[in-house]
PDB file of N, CA and C in Angstrom:
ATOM      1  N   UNK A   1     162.029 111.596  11.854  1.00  0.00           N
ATOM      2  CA  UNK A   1     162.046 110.631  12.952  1.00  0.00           C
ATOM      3  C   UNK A   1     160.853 110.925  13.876  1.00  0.00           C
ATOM      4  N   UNK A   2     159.854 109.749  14.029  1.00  0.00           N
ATOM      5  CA  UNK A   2     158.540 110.154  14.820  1.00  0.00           C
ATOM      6  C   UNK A   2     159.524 109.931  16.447  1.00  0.00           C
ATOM      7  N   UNK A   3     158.874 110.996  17.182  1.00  0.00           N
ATOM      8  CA  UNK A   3     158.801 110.638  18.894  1.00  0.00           C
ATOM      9  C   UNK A   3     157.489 109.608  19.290  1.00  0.00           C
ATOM     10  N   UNK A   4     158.531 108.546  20.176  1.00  0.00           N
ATOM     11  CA  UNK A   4     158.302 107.869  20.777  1.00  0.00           C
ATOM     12  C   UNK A   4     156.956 107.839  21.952  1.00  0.00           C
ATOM     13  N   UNK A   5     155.818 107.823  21.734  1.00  0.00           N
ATOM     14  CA  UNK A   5     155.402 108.295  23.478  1.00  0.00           C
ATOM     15  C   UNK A   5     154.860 107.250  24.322  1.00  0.00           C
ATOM     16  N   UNK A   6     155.330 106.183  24.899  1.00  0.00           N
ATOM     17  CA  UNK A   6     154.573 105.086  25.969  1.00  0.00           C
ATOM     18  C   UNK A   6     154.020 105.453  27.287  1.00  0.00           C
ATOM     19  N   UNK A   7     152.491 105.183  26.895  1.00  0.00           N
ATOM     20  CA  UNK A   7     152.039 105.146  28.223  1.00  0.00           C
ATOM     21  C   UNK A   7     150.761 103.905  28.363  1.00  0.00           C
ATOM     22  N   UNK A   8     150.544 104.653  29.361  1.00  0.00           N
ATOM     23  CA  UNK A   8     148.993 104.271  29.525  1.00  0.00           C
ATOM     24  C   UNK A   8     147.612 104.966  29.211  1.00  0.00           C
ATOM     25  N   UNK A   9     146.962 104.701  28.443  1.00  0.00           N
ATOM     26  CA  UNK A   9     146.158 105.701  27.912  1.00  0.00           C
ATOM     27  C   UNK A   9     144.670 106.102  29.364  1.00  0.00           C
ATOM     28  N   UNK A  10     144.967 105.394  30.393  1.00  0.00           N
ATOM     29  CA  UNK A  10     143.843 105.398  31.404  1.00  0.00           C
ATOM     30  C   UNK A  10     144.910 106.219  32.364  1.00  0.00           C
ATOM     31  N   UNK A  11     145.925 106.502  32.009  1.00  0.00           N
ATOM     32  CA  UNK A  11     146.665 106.940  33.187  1.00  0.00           C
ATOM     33  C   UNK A  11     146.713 108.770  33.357  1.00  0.00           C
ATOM     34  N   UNK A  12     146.162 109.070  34.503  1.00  0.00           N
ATOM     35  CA  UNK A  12     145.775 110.729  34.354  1.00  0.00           C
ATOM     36  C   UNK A  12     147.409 111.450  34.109  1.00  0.00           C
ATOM     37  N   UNK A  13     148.623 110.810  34.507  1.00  0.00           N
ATOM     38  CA  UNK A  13     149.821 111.945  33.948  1.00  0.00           C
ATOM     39  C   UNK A  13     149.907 111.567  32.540  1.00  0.00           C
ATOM     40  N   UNK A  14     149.664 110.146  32.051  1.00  0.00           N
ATOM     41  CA  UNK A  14     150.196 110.504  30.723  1.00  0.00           C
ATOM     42  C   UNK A  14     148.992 111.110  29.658  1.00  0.00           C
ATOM     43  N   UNK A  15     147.533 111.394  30.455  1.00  0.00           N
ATOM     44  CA  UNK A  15     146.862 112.210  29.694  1.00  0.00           C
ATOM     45  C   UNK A  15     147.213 113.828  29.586  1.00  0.00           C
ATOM     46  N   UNK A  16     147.983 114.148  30.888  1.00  0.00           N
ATOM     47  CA  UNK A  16     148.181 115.529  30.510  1.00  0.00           C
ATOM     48  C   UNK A  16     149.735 115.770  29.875  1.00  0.00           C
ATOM     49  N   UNK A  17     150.458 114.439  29.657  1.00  0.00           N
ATOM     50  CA  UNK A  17     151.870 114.888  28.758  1.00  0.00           C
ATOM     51  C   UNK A  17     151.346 114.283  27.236  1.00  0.00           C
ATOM     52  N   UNK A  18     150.488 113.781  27.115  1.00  0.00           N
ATOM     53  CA  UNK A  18     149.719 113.842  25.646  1.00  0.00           C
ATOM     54  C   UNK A  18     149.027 115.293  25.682  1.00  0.00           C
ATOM     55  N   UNK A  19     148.180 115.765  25.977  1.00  0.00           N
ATOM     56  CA  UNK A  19     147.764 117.144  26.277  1.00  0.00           C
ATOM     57  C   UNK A  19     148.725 118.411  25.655  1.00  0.00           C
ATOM     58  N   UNK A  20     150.266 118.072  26.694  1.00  0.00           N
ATOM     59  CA  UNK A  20     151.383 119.152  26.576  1.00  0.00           C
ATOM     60  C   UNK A  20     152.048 118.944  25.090  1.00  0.00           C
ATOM     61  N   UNK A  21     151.809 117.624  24.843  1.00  0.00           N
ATOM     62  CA  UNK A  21     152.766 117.159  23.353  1.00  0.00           C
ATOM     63  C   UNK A  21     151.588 117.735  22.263  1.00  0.00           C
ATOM     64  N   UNK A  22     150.788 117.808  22.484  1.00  0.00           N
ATOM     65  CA  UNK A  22     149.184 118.219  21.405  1.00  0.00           C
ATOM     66  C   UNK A  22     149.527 119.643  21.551  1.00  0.00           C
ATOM     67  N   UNK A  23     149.835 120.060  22.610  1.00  0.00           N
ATOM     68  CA  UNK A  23     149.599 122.114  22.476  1.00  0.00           C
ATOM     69  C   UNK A  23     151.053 122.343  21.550  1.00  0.00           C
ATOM     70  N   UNK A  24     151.786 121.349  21.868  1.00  0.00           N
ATOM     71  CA  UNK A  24     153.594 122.177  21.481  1.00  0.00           C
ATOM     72  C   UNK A  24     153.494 121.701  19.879  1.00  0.00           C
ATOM     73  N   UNK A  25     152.545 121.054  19.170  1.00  0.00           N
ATOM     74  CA  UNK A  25     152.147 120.687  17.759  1.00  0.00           C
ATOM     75  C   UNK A  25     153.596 119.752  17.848  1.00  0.00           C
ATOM     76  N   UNK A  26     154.446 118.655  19.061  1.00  0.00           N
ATOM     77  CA  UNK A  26     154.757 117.302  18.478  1.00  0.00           C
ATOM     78  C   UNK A  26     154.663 116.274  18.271  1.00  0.00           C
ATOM     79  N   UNK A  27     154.568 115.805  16.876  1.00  0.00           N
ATOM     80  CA  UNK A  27     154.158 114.408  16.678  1.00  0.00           C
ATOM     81  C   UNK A  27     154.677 113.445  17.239  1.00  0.00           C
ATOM     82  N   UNK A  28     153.943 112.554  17.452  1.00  0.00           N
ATOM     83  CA  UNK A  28     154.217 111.257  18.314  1.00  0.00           C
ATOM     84  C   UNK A  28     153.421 109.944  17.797  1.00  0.00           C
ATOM     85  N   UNK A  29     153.858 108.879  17.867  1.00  0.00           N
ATOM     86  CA  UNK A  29     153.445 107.605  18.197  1.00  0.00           C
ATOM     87  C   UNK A  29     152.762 107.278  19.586  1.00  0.00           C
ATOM     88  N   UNK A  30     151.338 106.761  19.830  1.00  0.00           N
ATOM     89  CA  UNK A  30     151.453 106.590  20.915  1.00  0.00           C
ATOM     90  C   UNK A  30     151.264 105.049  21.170  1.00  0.00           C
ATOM     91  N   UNK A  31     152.544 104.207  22.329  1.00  0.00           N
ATOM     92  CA  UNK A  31     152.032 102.842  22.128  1.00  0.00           C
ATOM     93  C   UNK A  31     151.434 102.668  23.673  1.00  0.00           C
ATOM     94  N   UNK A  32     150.238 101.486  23.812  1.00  0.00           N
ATOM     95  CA  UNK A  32     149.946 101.914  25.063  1.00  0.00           C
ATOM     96  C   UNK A  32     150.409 100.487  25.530  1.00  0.00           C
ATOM     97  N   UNK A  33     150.915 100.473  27.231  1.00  0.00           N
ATOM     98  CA  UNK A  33     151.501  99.004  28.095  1.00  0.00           C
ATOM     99  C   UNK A  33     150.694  98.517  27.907  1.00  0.00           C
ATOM    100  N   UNK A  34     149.332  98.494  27.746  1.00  0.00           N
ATOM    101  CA  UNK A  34     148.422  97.445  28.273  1.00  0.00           C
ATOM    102  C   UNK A  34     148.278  97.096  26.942  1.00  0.00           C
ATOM    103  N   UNK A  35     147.808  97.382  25.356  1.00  0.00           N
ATOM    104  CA  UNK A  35     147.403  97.012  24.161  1.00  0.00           C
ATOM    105  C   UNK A  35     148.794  96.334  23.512  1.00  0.00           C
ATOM    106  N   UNK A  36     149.696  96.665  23.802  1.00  0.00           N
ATOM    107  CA  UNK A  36     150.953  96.693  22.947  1.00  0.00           C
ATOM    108  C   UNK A  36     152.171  96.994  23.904  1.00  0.00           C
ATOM    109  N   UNK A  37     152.247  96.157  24.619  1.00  0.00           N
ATOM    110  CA  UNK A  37     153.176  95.683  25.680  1.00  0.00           C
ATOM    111  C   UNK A  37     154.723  95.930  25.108  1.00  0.00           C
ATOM    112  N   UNK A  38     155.676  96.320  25.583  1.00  0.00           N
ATOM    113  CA  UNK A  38     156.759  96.890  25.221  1.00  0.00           C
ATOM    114  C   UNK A  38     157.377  95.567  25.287  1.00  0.00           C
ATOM    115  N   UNK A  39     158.034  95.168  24.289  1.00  0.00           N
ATOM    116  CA  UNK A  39     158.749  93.661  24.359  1.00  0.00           C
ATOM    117  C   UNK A  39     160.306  93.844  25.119  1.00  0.00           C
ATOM    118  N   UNK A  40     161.098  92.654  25.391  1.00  0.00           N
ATOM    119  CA  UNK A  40     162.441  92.698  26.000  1.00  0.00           C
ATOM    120  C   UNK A  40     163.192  93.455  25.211  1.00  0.00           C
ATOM    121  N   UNK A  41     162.800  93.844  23.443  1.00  0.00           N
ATOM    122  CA  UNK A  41     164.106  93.864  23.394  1.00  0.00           C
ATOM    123  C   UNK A  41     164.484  95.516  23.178  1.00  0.00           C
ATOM    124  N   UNK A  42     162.670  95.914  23.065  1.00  0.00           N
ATOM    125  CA  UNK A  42     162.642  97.717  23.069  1.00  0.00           C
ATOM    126  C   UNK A  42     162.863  98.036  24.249  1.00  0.00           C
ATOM    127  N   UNK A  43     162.519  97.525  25.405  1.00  0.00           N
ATOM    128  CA  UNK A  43     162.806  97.521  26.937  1.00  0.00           C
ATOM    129  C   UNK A  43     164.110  97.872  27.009  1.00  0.00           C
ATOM    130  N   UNK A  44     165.462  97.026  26.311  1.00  0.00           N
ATOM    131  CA  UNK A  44     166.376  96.991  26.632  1.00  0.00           C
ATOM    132  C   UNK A  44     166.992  97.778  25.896  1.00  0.00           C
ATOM    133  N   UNK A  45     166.090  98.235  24.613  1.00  0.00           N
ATOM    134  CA  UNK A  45     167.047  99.296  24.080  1.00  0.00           C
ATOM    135  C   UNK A  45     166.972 100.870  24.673  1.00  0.00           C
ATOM    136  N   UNK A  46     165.436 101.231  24.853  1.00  0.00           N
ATOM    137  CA  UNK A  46     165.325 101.892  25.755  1.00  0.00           C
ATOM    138  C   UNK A  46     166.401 102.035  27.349  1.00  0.00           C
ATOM    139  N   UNK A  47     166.374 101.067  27.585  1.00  0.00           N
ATOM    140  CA  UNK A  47     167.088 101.425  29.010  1.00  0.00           C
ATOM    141  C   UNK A  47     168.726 101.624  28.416  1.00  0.00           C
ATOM    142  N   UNK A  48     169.427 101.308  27.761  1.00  0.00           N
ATOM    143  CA  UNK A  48     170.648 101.488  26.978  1.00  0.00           C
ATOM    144  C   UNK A  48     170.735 102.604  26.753  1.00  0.00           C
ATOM    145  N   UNK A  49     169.539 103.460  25.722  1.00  0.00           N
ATOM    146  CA  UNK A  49     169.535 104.785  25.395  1.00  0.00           C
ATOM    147  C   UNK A  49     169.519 105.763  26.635  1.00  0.00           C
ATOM    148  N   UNK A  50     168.912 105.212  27.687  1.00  0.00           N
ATOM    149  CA  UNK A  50     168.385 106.095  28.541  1.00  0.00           C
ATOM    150  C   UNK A  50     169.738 106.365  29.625  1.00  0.00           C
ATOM    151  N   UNK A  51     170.925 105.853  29.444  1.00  0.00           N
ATOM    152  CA  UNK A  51     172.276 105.540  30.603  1.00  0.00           C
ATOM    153  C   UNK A  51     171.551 105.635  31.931  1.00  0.00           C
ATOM    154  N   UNK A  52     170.108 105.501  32.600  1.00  0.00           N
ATOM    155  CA  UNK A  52     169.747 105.297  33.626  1.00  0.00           C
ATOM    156  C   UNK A  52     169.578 104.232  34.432  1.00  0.00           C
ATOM    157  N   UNK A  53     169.249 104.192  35.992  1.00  0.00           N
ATOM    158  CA  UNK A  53     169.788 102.844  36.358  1.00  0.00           C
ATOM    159  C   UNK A  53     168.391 102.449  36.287  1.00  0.00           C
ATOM    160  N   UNK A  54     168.269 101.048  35.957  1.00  0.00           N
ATOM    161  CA  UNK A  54     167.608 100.290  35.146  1.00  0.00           C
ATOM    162  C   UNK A  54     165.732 100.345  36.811  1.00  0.00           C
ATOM    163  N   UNK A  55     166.463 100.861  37.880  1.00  0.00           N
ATOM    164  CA  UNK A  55     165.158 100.848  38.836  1.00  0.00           C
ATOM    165  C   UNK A  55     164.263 102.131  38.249  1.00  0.00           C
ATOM    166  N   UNK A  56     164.648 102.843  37.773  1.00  0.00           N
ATOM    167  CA  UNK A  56     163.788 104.148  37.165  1.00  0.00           C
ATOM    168  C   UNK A  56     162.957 103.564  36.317  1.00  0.00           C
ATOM    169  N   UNK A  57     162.878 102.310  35.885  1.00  0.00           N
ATOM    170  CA  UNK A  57     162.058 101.883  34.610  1.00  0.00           C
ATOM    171  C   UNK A  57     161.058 101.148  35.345  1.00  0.00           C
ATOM    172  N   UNK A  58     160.799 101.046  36.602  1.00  0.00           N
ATOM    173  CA  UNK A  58     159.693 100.355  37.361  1.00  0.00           C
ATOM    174  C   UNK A  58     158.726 101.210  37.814  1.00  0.00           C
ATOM    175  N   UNK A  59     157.655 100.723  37.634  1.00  0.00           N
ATOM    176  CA  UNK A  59     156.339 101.755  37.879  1.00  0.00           C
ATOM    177  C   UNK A  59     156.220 101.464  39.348  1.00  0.00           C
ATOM    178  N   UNK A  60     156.929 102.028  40.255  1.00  0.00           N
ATOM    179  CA  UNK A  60     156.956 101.917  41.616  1.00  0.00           C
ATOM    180  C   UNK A  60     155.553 102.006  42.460  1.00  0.00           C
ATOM    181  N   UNK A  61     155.181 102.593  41.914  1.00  0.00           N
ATOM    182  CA  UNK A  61     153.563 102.811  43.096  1.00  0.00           C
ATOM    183  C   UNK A  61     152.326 102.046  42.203  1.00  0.00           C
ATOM    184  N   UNK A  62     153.038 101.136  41.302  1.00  0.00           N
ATOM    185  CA  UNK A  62     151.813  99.968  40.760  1.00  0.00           C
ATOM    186  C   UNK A  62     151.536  99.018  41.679  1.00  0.00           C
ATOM    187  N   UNK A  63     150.097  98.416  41.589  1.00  0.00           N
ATOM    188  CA  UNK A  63     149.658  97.074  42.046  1.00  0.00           C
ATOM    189  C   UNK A  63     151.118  96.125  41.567  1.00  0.00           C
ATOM    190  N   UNK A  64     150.919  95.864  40.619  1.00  0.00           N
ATOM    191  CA  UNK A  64     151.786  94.690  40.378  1.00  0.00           C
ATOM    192  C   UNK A  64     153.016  94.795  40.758  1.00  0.00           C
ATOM    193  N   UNK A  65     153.908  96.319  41.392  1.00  0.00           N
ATOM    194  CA  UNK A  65     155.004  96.327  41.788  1.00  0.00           C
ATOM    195  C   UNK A  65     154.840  95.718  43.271  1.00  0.00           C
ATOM    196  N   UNK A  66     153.829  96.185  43.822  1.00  0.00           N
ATOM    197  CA  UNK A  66     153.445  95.918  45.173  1.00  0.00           C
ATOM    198  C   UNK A  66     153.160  94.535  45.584  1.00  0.00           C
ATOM    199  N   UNK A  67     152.635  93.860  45.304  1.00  0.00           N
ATOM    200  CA  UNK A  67     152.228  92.353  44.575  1.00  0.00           C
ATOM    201  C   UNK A  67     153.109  91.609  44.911  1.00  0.00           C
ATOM    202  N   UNK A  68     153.996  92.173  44.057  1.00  0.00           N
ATOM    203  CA  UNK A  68     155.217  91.380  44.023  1.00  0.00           C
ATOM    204  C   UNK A  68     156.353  91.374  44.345  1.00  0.00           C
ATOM    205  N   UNK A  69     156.444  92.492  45.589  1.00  0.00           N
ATOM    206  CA  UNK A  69     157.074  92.762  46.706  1.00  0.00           C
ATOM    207  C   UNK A  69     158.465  93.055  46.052  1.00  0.00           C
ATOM    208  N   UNK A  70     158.798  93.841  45.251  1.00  0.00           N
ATOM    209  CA  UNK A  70     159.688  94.082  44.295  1.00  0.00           C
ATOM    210  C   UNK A  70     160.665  95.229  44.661  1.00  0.00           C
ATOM    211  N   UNK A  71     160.389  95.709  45.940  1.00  0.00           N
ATOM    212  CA  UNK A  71     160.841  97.031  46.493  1.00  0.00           C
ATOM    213  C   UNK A  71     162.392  96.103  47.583  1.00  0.00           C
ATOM    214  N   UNK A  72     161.494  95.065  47.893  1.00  0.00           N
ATOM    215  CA  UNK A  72     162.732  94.084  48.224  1.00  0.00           C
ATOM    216  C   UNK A  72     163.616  93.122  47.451  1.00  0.00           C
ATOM    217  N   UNK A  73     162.596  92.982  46.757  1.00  0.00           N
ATOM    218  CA  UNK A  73     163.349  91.785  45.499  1.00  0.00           C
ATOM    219  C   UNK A  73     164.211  92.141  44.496  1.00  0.00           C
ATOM    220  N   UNK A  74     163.812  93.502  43.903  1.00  0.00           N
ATOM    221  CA  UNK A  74     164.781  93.751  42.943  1.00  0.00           C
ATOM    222  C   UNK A  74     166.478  94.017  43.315  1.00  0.00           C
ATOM    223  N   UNK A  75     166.678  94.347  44.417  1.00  0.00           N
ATOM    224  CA  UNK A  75     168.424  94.141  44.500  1.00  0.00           C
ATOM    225  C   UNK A  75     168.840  93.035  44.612  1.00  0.00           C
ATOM    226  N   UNK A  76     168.275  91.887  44.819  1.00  0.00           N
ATOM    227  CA  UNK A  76     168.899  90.423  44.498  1.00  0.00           C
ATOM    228  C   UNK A  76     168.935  89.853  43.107  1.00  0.00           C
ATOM    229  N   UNK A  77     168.100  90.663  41.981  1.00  0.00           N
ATOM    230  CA  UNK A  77     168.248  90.158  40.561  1.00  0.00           C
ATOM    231  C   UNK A  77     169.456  91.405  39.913  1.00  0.00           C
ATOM    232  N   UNK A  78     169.538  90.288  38.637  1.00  0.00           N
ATOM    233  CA  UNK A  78     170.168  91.225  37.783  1.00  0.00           C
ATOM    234  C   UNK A  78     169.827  91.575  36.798  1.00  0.00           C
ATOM    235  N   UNK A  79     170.919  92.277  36.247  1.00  0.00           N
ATOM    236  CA  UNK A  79     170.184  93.418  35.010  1.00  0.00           C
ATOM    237  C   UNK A  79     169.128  92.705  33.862  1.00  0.00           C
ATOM    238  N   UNK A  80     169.477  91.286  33.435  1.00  0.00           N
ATOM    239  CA  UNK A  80     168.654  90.547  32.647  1.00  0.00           C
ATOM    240  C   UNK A  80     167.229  90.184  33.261  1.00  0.00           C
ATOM    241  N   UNK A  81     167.475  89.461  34.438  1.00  0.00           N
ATOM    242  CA  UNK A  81     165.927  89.191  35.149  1.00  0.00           C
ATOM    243  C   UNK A  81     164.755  90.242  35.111  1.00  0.00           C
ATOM    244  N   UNK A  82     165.806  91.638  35.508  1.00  0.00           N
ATOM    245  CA  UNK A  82     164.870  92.630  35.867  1.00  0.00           C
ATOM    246  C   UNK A  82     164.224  93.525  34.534  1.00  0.00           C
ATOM    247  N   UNK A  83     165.080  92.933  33.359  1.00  0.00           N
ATOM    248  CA  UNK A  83     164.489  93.491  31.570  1.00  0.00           C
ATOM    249  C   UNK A  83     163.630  92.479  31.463  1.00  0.00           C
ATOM    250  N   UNK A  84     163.594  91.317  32.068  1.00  0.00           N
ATOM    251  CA  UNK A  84     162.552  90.049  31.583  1.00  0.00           C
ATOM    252  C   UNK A  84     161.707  90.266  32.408  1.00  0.00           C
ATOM    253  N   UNK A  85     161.346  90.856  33.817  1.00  0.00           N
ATOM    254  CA  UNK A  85     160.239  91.065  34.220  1.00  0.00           C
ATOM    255  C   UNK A  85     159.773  92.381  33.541  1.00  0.00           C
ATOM    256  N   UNK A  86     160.337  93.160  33.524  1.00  0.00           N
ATOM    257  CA  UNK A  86     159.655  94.659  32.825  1.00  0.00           C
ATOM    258  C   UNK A  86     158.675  94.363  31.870  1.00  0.00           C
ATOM    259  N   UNK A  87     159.510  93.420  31.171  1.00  0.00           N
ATOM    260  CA  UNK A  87     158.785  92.477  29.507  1.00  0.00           C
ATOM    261  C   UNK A  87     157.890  91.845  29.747  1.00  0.00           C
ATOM    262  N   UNK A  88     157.350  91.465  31.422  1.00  0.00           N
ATOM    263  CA  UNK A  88     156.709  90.464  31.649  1.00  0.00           C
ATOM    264  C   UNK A  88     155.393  90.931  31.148  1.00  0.00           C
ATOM    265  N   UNK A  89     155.064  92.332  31.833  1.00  0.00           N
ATOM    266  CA  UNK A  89     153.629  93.161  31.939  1.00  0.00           C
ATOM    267  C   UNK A  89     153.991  94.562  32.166  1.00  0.00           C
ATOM    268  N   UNK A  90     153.328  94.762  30.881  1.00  0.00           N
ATOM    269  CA  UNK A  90     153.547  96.770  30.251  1.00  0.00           C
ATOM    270  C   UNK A  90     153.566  97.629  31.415  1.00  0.00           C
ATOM    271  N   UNK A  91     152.352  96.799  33.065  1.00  0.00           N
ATOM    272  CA  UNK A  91     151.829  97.451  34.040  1.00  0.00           C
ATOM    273  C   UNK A  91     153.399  97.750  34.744  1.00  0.00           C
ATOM    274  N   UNK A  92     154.024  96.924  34.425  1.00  0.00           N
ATOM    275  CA  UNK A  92     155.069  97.314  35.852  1.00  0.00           C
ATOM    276  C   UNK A  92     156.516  98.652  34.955  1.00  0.00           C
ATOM    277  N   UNK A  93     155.856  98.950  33.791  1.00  0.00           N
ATOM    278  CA  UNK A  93     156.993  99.870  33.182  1.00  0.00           C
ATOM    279  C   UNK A  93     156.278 101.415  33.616  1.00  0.00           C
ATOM    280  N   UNK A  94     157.349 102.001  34.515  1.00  0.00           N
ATOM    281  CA  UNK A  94     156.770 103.448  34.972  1.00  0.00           C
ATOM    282  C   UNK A  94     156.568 104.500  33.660  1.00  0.00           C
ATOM    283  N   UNK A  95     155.475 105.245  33.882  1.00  0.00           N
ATOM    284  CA  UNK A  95     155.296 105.543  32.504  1.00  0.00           C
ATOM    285  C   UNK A  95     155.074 107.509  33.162  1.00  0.00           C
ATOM    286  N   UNK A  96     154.843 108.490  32.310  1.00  0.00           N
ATOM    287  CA  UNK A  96     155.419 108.347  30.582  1.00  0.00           C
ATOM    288  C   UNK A  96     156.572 108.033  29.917  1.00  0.00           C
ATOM    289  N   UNK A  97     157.077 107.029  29.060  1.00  0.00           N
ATOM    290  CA  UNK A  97     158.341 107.179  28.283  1.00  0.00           C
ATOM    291  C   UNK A  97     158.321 108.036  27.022  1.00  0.00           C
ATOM    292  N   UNK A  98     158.984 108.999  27.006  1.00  0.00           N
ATOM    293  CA  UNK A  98     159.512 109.486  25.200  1.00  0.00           C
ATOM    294  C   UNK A  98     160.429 109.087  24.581  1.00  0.00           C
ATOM    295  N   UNK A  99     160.498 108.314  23.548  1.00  0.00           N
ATOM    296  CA  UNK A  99     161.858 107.851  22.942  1.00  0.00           C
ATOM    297  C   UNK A  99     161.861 108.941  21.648  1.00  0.00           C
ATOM    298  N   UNK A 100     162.768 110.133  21.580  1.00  0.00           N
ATOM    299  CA  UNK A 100     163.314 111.229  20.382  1.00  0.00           C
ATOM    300  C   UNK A 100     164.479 111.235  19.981  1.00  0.00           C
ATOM    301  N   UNK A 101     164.322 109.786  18.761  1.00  0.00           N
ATOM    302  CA  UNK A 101     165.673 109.321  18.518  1.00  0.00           C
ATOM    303  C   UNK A 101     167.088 108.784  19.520  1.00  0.00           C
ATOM    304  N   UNK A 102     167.812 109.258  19.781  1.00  0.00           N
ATOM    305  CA  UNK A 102     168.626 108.684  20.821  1.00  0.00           C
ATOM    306  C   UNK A 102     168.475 108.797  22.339  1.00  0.00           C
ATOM    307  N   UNK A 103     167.655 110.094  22.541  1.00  0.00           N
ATOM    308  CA  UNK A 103     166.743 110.833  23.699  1.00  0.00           C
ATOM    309  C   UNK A 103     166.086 109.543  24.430  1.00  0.00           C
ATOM    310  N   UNK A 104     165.819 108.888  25.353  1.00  0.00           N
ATOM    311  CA  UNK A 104     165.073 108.507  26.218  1.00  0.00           C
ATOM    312  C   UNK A 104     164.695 109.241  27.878  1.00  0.00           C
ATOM    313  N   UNK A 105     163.262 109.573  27.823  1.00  0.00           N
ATOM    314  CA  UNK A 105     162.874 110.483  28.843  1.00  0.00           C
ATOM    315  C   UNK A 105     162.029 109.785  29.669  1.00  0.00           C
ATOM    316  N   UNK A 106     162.009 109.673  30.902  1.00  0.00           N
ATOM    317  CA  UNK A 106     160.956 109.006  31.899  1.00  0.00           C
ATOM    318  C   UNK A 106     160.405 109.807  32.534  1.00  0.00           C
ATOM    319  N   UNK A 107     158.915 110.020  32.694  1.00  0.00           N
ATOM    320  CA  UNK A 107     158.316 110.889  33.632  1.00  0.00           C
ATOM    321  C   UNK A 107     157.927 112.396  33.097  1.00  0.00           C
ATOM    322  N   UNK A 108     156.873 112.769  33.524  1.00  0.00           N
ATOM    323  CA  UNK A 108     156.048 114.253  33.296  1.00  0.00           C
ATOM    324  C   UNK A 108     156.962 115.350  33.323  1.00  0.00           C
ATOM    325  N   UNK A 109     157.728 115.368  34.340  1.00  0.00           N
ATOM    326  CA  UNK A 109     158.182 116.396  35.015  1.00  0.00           C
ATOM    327  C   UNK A 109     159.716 116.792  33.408  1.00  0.00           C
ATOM    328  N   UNK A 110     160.266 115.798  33.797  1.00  0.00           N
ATOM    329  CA  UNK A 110     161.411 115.898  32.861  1.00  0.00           C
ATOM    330  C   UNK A 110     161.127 115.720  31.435  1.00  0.00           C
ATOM    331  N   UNK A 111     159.727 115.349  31.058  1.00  0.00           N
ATOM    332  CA  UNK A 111     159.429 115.196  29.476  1.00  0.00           C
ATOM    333  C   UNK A 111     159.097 116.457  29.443  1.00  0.00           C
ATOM    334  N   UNK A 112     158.475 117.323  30.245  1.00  0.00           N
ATOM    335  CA  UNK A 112     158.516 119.124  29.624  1.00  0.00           C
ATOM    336  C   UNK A 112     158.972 119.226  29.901  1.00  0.00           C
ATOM    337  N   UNK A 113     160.016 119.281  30.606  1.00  0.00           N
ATOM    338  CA  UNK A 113     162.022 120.283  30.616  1.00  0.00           C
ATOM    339  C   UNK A 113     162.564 119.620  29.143  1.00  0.00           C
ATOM    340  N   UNK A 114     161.851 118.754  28.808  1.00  0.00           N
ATOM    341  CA  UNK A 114     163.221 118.371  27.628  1.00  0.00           C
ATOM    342  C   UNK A 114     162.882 119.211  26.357  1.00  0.00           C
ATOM    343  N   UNK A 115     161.139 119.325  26.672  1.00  0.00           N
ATOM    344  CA  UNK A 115     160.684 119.566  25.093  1.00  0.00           C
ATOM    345  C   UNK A 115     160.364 121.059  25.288  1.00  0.00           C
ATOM    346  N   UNK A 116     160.653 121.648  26.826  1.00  0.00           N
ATOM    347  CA  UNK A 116     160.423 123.007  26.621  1.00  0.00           C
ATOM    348  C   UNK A 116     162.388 123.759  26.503  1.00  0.00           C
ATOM    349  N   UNK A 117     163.034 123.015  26.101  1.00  0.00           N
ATOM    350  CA  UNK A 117     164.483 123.420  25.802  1.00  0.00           C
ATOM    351  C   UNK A 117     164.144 124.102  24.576  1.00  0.00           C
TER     352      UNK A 117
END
């Protein structure tokens, strides 16, 4: 089973959790938001796998979160709207994601606690 790794390939954390995944010799897939946009329905399987609440999957300190004033808006949508905007543009999915089989991991910090277990 390959690990999952989504990011952004211009983005300086997910160059150094590609970095950490290269020293620990694990293989990965890497898909990037901007080339290969994560569709609704990996979005949604991801967030399923992940039992997290579905605001952890927003790239909070993006332009396009900001933009679109989403810090207010998102508690008036629901769980579907807010998988169809995620789907809208790769930019607004907070990144790094690892998907390791049933494993879904968000973020630097907790993708080496998982893989240094």
């Amino acid at each position: 089973m390959m690990t999952l790794f989504i990011g952004y390939k211009n983005c300086s954390t997910c160059k150094d959790v590609k970095k950490f995944l290269d020293e620990k010799n694990i293989e990965y897939k890497f898909q990037d938001v901007k080339e290969d946009k994560p569709e609704y329905e990996q979005i949604k399987s991801l967030y399923e796998k992940s039992k997290l609440d579905i605001k952890k999957f927003f790239n909070t300190s993006g332009k396009i979160y900001r933009d679109l004033n989403l810090k207010d808006r998102l508690s008036d949508m629901d769980e579907e709207e807010k998988l169809n905007l995620l789907a809208s543009d790769g930019m607004l999915l907070k990144r790094p994601i690892i998907e390791n089989g049933n494993d879904v991991i968000i973020g630097r910090k907790n993708i080496k606690e998982y893989f240094e277990k």
